[in-house]
Protein backbone atom coordinates (compact mmCIF):
# COMPACT_ATOMS: atom_id res chain seq x y z
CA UNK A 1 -50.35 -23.09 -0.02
CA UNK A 2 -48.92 -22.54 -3.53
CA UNK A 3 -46.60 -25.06 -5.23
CA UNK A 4 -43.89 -23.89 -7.73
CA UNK A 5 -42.43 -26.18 -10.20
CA UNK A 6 -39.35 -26.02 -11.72
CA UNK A 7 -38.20 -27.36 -15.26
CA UNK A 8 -34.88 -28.67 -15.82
CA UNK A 9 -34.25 -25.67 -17.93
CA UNK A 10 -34.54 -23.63 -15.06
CA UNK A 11 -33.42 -25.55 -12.21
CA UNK A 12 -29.70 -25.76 -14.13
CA UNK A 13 -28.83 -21.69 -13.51
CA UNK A 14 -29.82 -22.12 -9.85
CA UNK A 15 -27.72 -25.71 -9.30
CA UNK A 16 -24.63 -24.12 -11.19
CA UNK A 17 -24.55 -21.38 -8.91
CA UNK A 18 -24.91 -23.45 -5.72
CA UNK A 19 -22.19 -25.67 -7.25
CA UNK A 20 -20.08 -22.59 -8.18
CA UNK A 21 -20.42 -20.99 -4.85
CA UNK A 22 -19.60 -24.11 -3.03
CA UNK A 23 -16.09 -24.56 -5.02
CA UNK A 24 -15.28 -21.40 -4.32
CA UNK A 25 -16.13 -21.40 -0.55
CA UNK A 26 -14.56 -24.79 0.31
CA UNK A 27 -11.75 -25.09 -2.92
CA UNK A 28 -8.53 -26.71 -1.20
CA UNK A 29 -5.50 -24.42 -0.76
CA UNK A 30 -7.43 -21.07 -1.55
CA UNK A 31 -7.60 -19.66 2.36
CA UNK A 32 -5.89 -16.94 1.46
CA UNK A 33 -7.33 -14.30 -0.33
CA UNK A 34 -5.23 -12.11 -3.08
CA UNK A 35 -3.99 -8.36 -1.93
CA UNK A 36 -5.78 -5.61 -4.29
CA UNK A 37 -3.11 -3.59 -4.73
CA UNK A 38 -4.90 0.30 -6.10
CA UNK A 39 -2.92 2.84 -8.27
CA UNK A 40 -0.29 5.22 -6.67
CA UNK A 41 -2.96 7.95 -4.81
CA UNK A 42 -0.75 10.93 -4.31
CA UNK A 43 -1.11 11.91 -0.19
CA UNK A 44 -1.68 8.82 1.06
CA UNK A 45 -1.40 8.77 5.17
CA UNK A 46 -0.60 5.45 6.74
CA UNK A 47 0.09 4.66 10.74
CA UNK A 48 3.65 3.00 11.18
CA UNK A 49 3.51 -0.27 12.29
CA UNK A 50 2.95 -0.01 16.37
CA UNK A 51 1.49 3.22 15.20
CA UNK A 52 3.87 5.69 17.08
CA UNK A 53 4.40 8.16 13.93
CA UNK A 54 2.21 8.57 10.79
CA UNK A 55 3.68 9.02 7.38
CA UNK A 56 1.97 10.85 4.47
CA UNK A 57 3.70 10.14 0.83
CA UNK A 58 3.78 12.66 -1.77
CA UNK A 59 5.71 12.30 -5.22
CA UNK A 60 7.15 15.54 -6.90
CA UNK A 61 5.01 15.41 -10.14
CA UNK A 62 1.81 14.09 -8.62
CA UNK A 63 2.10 10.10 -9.98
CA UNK A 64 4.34 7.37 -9.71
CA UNK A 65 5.83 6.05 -12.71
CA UNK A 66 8.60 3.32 -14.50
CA UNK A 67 11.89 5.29 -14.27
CA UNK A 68 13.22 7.74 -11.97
CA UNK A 69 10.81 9.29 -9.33
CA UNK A 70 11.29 11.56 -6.83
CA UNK A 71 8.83 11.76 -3.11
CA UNK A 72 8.47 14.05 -0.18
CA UNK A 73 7.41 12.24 2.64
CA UNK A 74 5.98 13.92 5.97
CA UNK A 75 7.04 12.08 9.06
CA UNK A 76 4.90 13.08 12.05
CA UNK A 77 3.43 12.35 15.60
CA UNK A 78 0.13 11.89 14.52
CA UNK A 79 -2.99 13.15 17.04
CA UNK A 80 -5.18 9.89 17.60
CA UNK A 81 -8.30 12.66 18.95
CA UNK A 82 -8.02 14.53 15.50
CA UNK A 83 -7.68 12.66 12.27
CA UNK A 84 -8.26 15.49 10.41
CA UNK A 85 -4.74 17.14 11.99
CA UNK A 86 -1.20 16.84 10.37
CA UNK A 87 0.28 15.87 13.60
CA UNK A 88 3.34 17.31 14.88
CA UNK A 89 6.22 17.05 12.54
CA UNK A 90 9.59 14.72 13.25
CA UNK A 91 12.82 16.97 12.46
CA UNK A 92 15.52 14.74 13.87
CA UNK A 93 14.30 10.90 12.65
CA UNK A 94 16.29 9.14 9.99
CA UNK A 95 14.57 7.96 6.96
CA UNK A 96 15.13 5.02 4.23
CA UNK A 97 13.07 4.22 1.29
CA UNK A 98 13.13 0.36 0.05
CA UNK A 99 10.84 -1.40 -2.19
CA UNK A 100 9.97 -4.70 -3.79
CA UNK A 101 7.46 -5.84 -6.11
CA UNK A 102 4.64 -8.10 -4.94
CA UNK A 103 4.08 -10.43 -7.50
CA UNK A 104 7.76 -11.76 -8.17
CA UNK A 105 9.95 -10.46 -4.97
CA UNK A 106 12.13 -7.73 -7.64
CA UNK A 107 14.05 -5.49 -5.24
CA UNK A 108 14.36 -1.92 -6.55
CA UNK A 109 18.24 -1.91 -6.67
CA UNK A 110 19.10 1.53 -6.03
CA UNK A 111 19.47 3.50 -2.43
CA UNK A 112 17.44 6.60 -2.66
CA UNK A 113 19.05 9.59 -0.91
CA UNK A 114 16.97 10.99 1.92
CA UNK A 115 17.43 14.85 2.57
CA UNK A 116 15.08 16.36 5.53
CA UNK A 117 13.05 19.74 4.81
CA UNK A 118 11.76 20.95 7.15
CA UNK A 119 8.67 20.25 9.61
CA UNK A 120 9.14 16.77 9.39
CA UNK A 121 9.06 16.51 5.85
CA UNK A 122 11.95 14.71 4.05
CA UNK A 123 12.78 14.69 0.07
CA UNK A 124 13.30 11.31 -1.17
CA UNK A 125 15.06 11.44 -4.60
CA UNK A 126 16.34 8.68 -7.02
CA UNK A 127 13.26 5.78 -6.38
CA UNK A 128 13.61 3.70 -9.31
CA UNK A 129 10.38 1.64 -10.58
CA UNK A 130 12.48 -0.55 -13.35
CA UNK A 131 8.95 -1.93 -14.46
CA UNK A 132 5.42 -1.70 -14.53
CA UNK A 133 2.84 -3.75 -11.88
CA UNK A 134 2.61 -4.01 -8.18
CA UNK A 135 5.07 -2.80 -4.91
CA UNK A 136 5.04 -2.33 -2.05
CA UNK A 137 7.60 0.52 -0.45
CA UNK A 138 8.48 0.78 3.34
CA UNK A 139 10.02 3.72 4.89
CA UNK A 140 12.00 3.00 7.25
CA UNK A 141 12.03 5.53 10.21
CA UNK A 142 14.09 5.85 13.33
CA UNK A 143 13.71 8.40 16.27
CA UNK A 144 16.26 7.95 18.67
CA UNK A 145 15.62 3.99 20.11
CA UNK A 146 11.94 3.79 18.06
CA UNK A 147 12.20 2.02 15.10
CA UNK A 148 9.17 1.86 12.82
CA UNK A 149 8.05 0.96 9.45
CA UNK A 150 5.22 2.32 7.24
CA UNK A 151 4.37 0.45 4.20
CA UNK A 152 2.41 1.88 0.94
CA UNK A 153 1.61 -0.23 -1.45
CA UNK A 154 0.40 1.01 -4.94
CA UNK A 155 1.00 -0.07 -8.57
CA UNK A 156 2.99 1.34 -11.27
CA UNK A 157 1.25 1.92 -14.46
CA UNK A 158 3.74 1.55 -17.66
C-alpha cells in the first residue's frame, strides 16, 4: 500500500476545481443552457417542424450579410430511407420569410417577396439584416391544409 501526501500548495488547484465545478453544476437559475448560434453555412437542410417537408437555404452570393440579401430556398418532400436524396420538389406551396434576432427580440421589418422557380425552389429577395449578431429566420410554408415551419438560425457577421 503506498500513501501520497499532498501539500497545501498542491491540494489548492485540485479544491478550486471541485469548488468551480460544483458552482457551475448546482448555480441557482442557470438550468438552461445558452443556444450556440454558428455562422450562416450556405446549403443548410433542416426538417420542418412535424417534419412533413425539408427545406434547404441558399443565399445568392454564397454568405449572409448586414444589408440587403437575397436566398433561394428548395422546398421539398424529403425521402426519410435516403438522406443523401433532394427529395421531391414542392411547386404549388406558399412561402414567407420572417426573422428576429435572438439576443434582443429585433424583428427584421421588411416583407421579403417570395417568387417560385421551379422544382420546388423559390427566390426570396429583399431579407434585410439591419445589424450584425444572432437570428433566427423561419420560413413559413403552406401546402394546401399543411402548415409548417423550418427555422435556421445563423449569425450575421458585420
Amino acid at each position: 500500500t503506498e500513501i501520497y501526501t499532498l501539500s497545501l500548495h498542491d491540494a489548492l488547484p485540485i479544491f478550486g476545481s471541485l469548488l468551480l465545478a460544483s458552482t457551475v453544476v448546482f448555480a441557482p437559475g442557470c438550468a438552461e443552457e445558452a443556444e450556440t448560434v454558428e455562422r450562416y453555412v450556405d446549403g443548410t437542410s433542416v426538417l420542418t417542424d412535424d417534419g412533413a417537408f425539408s427545406a434547404t437555404l441558399f443565399h445568392e452570393d454564397g454568405d449572409a450579410s448586414i444589408g440587403e440579401n437575397d436566398f433561394y430556398v428548395r422546398v421539398a418532400v424529403p425521402n426519410l430511407n435516403d438522406p443523401m436524396d433532394e427529395g421531391r420538389g414542392i411547386d404549388r406551396a406558399e412561402v414567407s420569410m420572417s426573422a428576429v434576432m435572438l439576443n434582443d427580440g429585433h424583428i427584421m421589418d421588411v416583407v421579403p417577396e417570395v417568387e417560385h422557380e421551379g422544382d420546388g425552389v423559390y427566390e426570396i429577395e429583399g431579407v434585410v439584416f439591419d445589424r450584425a449578431g444572432d437570428w433566427t429566420v423561419d420560413l413559413d410554408i403552406v401546402v394546401g391544409d399543411i402548415h409548417e415551419r423550418a427555422t435556421f438560425s445563423f449569425t450575421v457577421e458585420g
